[in-house]
Protein backbone atom coordinates (compact mmCIF):
# COMPACT_ATOMS: atom_id res chain seq x y z
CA UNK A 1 262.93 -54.28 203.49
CA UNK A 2 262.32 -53.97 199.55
CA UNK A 3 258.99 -55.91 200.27
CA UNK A 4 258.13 -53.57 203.10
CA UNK A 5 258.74 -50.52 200.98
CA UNK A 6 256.55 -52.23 197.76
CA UNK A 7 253.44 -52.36 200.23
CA UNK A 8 253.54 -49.33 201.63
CA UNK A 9 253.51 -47.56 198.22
CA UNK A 10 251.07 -49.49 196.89
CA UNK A 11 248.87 -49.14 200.14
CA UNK A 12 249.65 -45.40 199.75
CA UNK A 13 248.50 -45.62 195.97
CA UNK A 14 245.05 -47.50 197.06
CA UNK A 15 244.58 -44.47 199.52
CA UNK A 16 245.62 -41.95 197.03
CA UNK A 17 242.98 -43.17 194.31
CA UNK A 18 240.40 -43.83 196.93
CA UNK A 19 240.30 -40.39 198.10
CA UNK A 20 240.83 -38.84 194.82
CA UNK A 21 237.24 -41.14 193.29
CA UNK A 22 235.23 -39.39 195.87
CA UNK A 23 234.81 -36.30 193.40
CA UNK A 24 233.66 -38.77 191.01
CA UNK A 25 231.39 -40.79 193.32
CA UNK A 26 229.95 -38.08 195.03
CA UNK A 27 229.19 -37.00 191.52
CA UNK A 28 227.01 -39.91 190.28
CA UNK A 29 224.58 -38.47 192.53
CA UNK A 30 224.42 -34.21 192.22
CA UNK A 31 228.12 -33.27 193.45
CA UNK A 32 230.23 -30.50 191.23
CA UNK A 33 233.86 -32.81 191.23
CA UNK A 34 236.86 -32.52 189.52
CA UNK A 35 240.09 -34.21 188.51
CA UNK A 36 243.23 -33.03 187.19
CA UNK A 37 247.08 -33.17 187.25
CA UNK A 38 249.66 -30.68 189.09
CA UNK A 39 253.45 -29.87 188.39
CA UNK A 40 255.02 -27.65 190.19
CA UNK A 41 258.78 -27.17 192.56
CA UNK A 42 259.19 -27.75 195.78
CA UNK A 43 261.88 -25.98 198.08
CA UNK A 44 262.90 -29.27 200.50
CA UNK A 45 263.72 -29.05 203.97
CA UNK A 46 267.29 -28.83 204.80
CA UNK A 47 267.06 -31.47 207.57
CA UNK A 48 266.55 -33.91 204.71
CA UNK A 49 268.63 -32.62 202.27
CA UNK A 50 271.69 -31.97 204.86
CA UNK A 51 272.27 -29.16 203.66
CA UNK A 52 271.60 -25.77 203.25
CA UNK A 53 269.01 -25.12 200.51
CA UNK A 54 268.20 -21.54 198.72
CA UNK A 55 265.24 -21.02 195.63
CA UNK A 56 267.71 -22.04 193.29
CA UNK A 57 267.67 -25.44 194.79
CA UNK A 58 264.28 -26.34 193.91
CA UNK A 59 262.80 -29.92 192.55
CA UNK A 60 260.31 -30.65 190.78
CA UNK A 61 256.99 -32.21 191.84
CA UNK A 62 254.18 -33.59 189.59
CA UNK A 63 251.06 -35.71 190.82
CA UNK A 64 247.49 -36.14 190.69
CA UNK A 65 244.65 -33.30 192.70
CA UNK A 66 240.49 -33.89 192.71
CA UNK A 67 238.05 -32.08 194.11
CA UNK A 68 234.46 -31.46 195.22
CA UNK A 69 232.65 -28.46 195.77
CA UNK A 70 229.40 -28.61 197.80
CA UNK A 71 228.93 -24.81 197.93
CA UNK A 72 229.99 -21.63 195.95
CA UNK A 73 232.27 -20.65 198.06
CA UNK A 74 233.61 -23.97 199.82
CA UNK A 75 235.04 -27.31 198.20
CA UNK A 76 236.98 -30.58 199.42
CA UNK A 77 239.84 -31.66 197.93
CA UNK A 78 242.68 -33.93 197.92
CA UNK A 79 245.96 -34.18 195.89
CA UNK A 80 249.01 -36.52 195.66
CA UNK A 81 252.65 -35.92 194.38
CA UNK A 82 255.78 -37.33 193.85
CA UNK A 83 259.21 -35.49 194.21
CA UNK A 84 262.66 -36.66 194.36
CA UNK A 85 265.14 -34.86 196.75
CA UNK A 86 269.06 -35.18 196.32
CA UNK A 87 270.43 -35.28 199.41
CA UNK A 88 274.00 -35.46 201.96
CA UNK A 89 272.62 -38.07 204.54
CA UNK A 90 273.71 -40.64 201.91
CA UNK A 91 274.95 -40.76 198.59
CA UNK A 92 271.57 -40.23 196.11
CA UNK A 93 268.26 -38.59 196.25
CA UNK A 94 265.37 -39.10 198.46
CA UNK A 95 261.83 -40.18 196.70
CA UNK A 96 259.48 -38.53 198.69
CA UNK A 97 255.35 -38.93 198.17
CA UNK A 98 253.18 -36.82 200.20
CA UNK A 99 249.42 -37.22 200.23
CA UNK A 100 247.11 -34.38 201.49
CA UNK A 101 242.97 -33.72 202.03
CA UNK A 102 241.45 -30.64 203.04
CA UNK A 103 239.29 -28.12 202.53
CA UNK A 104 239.15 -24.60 200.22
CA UNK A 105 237.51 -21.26 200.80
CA UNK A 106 236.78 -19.02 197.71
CA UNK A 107 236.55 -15.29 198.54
CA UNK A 108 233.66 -13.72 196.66
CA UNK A 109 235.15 -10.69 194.27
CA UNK A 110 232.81 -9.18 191.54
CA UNK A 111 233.96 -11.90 189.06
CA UNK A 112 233.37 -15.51 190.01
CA UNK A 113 235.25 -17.07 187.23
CA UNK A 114 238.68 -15.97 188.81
CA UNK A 115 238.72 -16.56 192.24
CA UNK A 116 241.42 -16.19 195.34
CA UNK A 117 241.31 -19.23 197.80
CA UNK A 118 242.69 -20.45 200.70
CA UNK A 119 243.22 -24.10 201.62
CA UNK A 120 244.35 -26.15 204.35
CA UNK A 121 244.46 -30.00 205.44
CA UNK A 122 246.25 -32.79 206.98
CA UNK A 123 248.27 -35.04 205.13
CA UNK A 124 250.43 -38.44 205.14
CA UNK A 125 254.34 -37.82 203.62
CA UNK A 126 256.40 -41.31 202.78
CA UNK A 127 260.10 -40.77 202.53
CA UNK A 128 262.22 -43.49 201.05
CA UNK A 129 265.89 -43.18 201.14
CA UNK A 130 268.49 -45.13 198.54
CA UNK A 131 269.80 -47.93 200.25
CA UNK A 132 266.43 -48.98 201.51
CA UNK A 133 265.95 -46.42 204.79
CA UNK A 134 263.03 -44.52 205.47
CA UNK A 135 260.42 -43.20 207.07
CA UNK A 136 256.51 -41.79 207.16
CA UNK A 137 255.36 -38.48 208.87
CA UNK A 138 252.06 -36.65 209.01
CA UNK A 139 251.86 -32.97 208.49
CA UNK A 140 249.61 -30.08 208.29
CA UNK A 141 249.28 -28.07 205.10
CA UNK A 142 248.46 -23.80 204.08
CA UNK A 143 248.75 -22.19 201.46
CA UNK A 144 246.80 -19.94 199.01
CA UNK A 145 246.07 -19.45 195.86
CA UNK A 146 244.18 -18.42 192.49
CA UNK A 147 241.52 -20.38 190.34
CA UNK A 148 240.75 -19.55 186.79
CA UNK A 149 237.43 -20.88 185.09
CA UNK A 150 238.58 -22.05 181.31
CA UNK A 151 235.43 -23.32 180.35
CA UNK A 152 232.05 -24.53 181.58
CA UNK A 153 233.82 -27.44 183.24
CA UNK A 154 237.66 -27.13 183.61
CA UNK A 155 239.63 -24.75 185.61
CA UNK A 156 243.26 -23.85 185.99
CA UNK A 157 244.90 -22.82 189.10
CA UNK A 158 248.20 -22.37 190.94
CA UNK A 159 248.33 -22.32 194.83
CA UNK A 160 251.75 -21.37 197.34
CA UNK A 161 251.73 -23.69 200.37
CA UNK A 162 253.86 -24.66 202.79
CA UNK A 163 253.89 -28.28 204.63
CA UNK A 164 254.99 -28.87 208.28
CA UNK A 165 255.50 -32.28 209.88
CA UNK A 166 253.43 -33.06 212.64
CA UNK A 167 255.09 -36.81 213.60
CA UNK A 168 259.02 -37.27 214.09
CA UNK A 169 259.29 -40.89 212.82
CA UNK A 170 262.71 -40.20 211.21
CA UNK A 171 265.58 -37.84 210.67
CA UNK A 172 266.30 -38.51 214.71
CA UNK A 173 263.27 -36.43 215.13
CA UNK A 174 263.64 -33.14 213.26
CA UNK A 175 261.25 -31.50 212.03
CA UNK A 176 260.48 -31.11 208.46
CA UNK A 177 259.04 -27.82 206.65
CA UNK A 178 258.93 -28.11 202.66
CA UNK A 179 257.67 -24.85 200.37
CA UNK A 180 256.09 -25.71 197.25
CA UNK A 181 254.00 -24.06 194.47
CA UNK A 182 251.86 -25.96 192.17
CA UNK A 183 250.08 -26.26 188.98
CA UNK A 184 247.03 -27.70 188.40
CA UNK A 185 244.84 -28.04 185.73
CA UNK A 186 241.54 -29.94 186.36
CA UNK A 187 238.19 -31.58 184.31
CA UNK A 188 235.12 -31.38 185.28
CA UNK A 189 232.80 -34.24 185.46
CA UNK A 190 229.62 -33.04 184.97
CA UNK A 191 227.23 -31.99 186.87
CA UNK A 192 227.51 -29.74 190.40
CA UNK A 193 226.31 -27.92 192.79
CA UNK A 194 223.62 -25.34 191.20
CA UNK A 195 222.26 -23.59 194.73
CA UNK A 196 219.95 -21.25 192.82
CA UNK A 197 218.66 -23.88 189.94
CA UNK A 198 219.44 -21.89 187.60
CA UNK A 199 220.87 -24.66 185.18
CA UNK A 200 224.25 -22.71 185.94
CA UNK A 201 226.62 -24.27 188.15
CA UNK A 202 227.68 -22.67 191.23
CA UNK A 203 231.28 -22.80 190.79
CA UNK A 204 230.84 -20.36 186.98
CA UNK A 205 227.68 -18.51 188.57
CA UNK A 206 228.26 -14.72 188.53
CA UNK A 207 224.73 -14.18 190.22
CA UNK A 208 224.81 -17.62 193.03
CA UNK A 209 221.84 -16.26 194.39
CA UNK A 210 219.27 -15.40 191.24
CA UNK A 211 215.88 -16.30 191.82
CA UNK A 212 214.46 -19.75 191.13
CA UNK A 213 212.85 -19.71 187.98
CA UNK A 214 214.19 -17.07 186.61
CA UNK A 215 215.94 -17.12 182.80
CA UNK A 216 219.85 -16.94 182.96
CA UNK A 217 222.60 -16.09 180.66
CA UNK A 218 225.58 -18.56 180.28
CA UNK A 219 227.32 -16.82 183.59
CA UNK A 220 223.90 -17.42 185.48
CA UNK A 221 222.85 -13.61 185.35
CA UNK A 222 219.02 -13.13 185.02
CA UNK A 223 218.12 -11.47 181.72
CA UNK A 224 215.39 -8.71 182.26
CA UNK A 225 214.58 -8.01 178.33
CA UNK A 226 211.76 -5.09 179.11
CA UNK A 227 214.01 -3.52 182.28
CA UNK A 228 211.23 -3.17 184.54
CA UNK A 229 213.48 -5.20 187.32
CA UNK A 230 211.20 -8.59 187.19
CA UNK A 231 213.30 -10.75 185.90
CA UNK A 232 212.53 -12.78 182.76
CA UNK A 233 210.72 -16.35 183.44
CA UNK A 234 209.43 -14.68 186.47
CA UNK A 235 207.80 -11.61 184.37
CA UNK A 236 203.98 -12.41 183.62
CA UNK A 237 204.11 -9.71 181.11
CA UNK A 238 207.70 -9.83 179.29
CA UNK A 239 206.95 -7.09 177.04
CA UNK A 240 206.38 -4.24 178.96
CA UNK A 241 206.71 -0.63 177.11
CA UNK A 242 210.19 1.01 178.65
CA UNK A 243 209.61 3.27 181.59
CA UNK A 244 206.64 2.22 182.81
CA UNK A 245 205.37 1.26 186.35
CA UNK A 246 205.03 -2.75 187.42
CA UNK A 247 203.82 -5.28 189.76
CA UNK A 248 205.69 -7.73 191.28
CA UNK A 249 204.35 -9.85 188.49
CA UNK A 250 206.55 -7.18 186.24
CA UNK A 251 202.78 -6.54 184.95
CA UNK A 252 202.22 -2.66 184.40
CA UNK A 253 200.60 -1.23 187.40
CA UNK A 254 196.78 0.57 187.25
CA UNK A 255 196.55 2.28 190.14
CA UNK A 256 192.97 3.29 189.97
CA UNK A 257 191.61 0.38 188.42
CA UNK A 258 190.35 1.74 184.87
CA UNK A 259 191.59 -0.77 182.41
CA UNK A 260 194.55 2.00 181.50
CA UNK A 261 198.37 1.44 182.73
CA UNK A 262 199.69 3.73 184.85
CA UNK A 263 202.52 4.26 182.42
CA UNK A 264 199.92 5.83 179.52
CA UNK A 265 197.45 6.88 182.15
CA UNK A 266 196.76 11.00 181.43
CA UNK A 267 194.84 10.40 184.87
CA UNK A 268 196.13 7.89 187.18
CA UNK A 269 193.36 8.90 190.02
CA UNK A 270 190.17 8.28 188.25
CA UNK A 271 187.47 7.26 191.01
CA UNK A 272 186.93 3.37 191.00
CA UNK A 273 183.98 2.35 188.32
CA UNK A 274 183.87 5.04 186.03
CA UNK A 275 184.43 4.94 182.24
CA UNK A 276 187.73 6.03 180.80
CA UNK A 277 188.73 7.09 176.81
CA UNK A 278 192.02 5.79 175.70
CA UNK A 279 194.12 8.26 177.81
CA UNK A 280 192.94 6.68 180.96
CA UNK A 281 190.74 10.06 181.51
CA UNK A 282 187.22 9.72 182.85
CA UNK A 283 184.22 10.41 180.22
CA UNK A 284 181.19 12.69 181.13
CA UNK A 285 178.80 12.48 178.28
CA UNK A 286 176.29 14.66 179.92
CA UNK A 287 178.84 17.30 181.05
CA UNK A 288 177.28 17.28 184.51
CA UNK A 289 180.32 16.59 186.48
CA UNK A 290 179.75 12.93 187.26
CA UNK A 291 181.69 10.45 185.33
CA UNK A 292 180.17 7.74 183.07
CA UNK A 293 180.16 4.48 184.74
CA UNK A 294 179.03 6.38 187.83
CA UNK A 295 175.96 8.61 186.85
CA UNK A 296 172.31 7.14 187.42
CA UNK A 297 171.25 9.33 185.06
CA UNK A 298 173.88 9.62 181.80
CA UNK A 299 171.82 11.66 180.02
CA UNK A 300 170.95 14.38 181.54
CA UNK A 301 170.18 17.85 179.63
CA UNK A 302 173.06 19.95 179.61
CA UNK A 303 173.05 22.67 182.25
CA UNK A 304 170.53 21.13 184.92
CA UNK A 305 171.72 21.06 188.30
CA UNK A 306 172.30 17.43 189.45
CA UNK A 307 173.18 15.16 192.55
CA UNK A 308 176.18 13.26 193.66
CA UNK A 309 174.48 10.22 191.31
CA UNK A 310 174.30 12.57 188.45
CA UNK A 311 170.01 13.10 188.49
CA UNK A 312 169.31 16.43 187.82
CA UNK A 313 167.78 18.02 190.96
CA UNK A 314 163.99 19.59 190.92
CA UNK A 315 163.92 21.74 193.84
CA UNK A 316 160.16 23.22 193.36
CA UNK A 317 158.63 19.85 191.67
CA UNK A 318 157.39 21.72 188.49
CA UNK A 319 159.21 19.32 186.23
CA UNK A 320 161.72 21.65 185.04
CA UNK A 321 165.03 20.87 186.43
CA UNK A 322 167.18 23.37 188.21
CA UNK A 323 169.90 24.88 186.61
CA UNK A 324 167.35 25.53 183.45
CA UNK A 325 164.13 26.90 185.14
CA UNK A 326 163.65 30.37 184.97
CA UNK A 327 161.86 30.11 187.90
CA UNK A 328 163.11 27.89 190.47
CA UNK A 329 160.59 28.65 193.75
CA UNK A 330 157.17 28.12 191.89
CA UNK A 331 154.81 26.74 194.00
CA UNK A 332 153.81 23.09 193.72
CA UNK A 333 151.24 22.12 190.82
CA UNK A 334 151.20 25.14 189.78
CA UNK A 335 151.54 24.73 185.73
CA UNK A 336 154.57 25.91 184.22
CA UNK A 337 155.89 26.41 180.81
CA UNK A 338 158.57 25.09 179.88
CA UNK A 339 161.06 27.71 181.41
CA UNK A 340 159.77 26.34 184.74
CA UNK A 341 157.96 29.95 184.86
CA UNK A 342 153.87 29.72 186.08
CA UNK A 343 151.76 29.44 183.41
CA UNK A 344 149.19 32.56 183.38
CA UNK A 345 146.47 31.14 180.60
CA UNK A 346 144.55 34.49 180.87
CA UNK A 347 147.40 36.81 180.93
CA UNK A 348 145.94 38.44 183.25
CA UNK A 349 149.37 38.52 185.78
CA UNK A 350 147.86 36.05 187.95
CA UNK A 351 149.90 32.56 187.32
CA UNK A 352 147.15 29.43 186.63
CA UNK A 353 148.19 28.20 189.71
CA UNK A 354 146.33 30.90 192.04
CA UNK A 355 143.99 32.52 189.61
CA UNK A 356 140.30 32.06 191.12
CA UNK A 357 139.42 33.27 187.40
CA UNK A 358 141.51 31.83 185.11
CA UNK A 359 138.88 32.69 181.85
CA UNK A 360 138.96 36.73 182.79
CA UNK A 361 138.80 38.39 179.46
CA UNK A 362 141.81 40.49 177.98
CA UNK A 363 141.89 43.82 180.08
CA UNK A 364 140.03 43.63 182.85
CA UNK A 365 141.63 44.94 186.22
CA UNK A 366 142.10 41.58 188.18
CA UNK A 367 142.69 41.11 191.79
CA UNK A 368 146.03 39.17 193.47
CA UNK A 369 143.10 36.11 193.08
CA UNK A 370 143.13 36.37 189.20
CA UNK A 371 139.43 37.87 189.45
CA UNK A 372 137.55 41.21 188.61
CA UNK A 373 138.36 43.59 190.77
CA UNK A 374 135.66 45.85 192.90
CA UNK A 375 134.52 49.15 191.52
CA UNK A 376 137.12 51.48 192.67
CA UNK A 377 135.85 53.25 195.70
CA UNK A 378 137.09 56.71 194.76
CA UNK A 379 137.24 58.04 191.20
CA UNK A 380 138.94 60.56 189.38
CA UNK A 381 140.04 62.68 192.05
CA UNK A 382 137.34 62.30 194.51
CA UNK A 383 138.36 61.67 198.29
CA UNK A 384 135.18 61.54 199.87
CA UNK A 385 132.39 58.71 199.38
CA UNK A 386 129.34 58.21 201.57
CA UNK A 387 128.77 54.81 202.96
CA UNK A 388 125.11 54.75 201.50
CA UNK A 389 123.37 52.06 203.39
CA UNK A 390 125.16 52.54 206.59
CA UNK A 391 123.24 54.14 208.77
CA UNK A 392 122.83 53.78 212.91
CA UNK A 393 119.29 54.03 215.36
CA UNK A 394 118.96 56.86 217.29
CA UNK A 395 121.56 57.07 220.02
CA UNK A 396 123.16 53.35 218.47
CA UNK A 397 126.70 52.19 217.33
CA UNK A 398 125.18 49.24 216.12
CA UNK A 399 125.51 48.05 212.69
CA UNK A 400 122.31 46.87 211.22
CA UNK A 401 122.17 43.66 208.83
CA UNK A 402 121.44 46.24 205.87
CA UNK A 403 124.53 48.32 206.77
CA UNK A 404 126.54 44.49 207.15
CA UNK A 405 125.99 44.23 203.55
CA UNK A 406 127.13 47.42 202.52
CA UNK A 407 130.40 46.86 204.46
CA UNK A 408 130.99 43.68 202.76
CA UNK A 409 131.09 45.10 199.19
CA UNK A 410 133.35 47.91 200.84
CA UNK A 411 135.95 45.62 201.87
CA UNK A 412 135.70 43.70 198.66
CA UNK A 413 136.81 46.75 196.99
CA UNK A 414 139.63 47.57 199.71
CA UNK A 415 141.26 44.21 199.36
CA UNK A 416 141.44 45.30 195.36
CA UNK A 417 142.66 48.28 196.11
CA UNK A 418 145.30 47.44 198.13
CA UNK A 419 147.30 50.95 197.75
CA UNK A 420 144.10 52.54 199.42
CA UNK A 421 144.41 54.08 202.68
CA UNK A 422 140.96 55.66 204.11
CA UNK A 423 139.66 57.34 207.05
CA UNK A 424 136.52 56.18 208.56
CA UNK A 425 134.00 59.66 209.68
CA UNK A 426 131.66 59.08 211.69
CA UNK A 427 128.38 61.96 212.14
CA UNK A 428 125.10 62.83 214.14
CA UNK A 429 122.06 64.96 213.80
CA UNK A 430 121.91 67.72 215.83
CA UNK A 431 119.66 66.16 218.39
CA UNK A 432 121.17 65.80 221.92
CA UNK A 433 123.93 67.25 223.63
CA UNK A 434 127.28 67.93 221.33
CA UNK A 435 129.49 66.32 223.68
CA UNK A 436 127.36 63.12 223.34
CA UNK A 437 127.42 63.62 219.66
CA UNK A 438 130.97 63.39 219.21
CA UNK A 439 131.56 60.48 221.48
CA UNK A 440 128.34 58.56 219.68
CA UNK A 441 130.19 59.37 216.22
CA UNK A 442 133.51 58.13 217.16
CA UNK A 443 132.00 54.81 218.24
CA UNK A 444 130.10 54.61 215.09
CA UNK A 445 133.36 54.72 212.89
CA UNK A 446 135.15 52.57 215.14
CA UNK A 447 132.43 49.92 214.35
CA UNK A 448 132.92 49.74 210.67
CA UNK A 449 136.28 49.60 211.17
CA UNK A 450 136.57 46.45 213.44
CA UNK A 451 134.06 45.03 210.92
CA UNK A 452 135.97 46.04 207.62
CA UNK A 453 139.20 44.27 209.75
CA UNK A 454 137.03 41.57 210.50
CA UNK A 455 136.99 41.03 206.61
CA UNK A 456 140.78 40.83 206.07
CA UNK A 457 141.11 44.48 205.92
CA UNK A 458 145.09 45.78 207.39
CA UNK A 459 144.39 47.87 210.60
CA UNK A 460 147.14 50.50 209.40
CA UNK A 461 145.04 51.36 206.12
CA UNK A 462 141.97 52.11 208.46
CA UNK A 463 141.42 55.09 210.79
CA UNK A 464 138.22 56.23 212.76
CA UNK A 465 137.13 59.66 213.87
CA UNK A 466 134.03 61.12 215.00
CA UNK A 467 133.05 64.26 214.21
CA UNK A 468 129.54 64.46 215.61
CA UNK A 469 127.22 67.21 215.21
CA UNK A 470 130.39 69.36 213.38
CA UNK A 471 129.57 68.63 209.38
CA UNK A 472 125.63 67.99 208.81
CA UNK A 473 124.56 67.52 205.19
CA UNK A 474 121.31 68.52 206.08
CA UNK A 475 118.96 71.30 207.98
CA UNK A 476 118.36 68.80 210.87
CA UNK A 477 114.81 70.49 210.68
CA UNK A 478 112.99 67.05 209.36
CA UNK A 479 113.28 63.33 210.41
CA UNK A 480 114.84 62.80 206.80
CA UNK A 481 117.10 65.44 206.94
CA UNK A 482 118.30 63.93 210.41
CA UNK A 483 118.67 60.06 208.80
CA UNK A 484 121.08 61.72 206.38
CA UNK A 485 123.32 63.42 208.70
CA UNK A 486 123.77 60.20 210.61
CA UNK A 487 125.94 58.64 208.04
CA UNK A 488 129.20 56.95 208.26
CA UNK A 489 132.03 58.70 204.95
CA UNK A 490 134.98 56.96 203.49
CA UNK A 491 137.84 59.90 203.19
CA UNK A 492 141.26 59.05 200.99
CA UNK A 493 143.94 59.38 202.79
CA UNK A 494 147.08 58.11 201.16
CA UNK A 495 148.16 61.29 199.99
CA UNK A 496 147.78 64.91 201.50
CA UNK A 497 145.09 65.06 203.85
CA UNK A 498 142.71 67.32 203.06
């Protein structure tokens, strides 16, 4: 039986370490393991101590625990301990060794270097009784506990479990339920599980989920040394002034473009190309309301009128630009000074530009064509002028070539005078009947009236009457005498009517 018992432990043993090296194994390649000792008590079940047992009847338990964590917040483990168990069945104490593997689950509070767990696992319990009885069970295991980081490898912990037999080899087949609460104090071996490759390992990472590539403290928190929420070793530009806007670079943003951060930018929505000072503000050198950077034409003369591309405009082509000429509807090619104002070389009122006469000499009465006028028809206060020249055949409304002529230099003179208003008379001799007379004079004066219109004259400043026989200038008693009362008279009109 001694020989029995001898190979079971040491089988158990073999087990024990095998399960225990996996940490260790598992490590050699990239696993986060552990190993470490455990004391604690254990509360046995009163089936196998035959009696009954309270918490002042507790033994003491000691052993060997490893472990493996693959995640942050799950691990593998496995443990071994001894115990010895006085007991009633026979005189002596019962050696018990119980072997258990399972997993953990770590809760997640604030701070990751104390952590709650719960665990839970089968296991393999070898009872050997003085006098050479005994017996081997499996059970299930629960319990929970509390794990405290000590250092960048080592941890201690404590855990409250409870153990309940699953087999019934033994005891005539009661069950067996044993309390304990453990110890533990374990070494790391290196290495481990580092999900966010941060250099920090998972199981003493405060921040498990920092982005890769980003710089760490020792608890695996990302350092951000400018605050503008990019993360150093991810932050392009590390030194960013306090405050101000960034990329996801954690470069500072520039909205619109000019070269100037939004954080010291006076004007964050300059238009896209043009120059900006220091302040981010958009220059104007010409002060014509387009930017630098966008104006064709930068240097415009204050004041002009310009375009959307900044050229000044020229609305009447004189090559004065609007906004400074004085005179912004001159006609094309006329000269100008340089007010953008006609040019009048003679200064005679008529600008260059429409002066037939542009050498008239200082003082002399021009026309609107720059040009001498006509000798007034009327002077001083005279109304009344004789068409001289104009005269008509015997019982004729006809104008003659001589009395053509005449009628040309009269409406030269009327287009110079343009404030004269006259009424054309027209008179007979006394020859014929008076009713003939007056008609014959009325179409006499309404022929040198359609011919002085003819000449550019206004209708309105011409009217025609005949007055026939009424107002001879002469006896009628000669042929001469006659001539000269068939005559054609300019009267003034624009004034009182005599």
């Amino acid at each position: 039986m001694s020989k029995i018992k001898t190979g079971r432990r040491a089988l158990t043993f073999i087990m024990a370490w095998s399960i225990l090296a996996l940490p260790g194994w598992s490590l050699a390649a990239e696993g986060d393991g552990e190993l470490g000792v455990q004391v604690g008590v254990l509360l046995p079940d009163e089936d196998l101590a035959g009696q009954s047992r309270s918490l002042g009847d507790v033994e003491v338990a000691y052993g060997l625990r490893g472990g493996y964590h693959f995640s942050p917040d799950w691990a593998w483990f496995a443990d071994i301990y001894r115990s010895a168990v006085d007991t009633r069945l026979q005189p002596g104490s019962a050696a018990t060794w119980a072997l258990r593997s399972g997993l953990e689950y770590y809760l997640s509070p604030e701070d990751r270097r104390r952590r709650w767990f719960l665990a839970g696992g089968p296991g393999w319990l070898e009872v050997d009784l003085d006098g050479g009885a005994g017996f081997d069970r499996t059970f299930a295991s629960l319990g929970f506990g509390q794990r405290w980081q000590t250092g960048s490898d080592n941890a201690l912990r404590w855990e409250l479990r409870a153990d309940r037999s699953l087999s019934d080899d033994g005891l005539g087949g009661a069950g067996l339920t044993r309390g304990l609460f453990m110890l533990s104090y374990a070494w790391g071996l290196g290495g481990g599980t580092d999900s966010d490759g941060d250099g920090v390992r998972d199981r003493r990472d405060d921040c498990p989920s920092t982005p890769r590539g980003a710089t760490v403290n020792r608890r695996g928190c990302p350092a951000d040394a400018d605050g503008d929420g990019v993360f150093d070793g991810l932050d392009a530009c590390p030194a960013t002034a306090p405050g101000w806007p960034v990329d996801d670079r954690g470069c500072p943003r520039d909205s619109d473009g000019d070269g100037v951060s939004d954080g010291e930018d006076e004007c964050p929505k300059t238009p896209q190309g043009a120059s900006v000072d220091d302040r981010g503000c958009p220059r104007d050198s010409d002060g014509d309301g387009v930017f630098d950077g966008l104006d064709a034409c930068p240097e415009t003369s204050r004041g002009a009128s310009v375009d959307d591309r900044g050229c000044p405009r020229d609305a009447d082509g004189d090559g004065v630009f609007d906004g400074l000429d004085r005179c912004p509807d001159t006609p094309r090619a006329w000269s100008v000074d340089r007010h953008g104002c006609p040019k009048d070389s003679d200064a005679d009122g008529v600008p260059d530009g429409k002066d037939a006469c542009p050498e008239t000499p200082a003082g002399t009465a021009v026309g609107d064509n720059g040009c001498k006028k006509a000798e007034a028809l009327f002077e001083g206060q005279d109304r009344i002028l004789v068409l001289e020249g104009v005269n008509f055949d015997t019982n004729s409304a006809e104008l003659s070539a001589e009395s053509r002529a005449v009628l040309d230099g009269v409406a030269r003179a009327l287009r110079d005078w343009p404030e004269v208003r006259v009424e054309i008379a027209g008179h007979t001799d006394a020859d014929g009947a008076k009713d003939y007379n007056q008609k014959l004079s009325q179409r006499r004066a309404q022929a040198v009236r359609a011919y002085l219109i003819s000449k550019g004259i206004a209708g309105e400043r011409l009217t025609a009457r005949g007055y026939g026989e009424s107002r001879p200038i002469a006896d009628n008693a000669t042929s001469e005498a006659k001539a000269r009362n068939r005559r054609v008279e300019l009267e003034r009109i624009d004034g009182d009517r005599r």
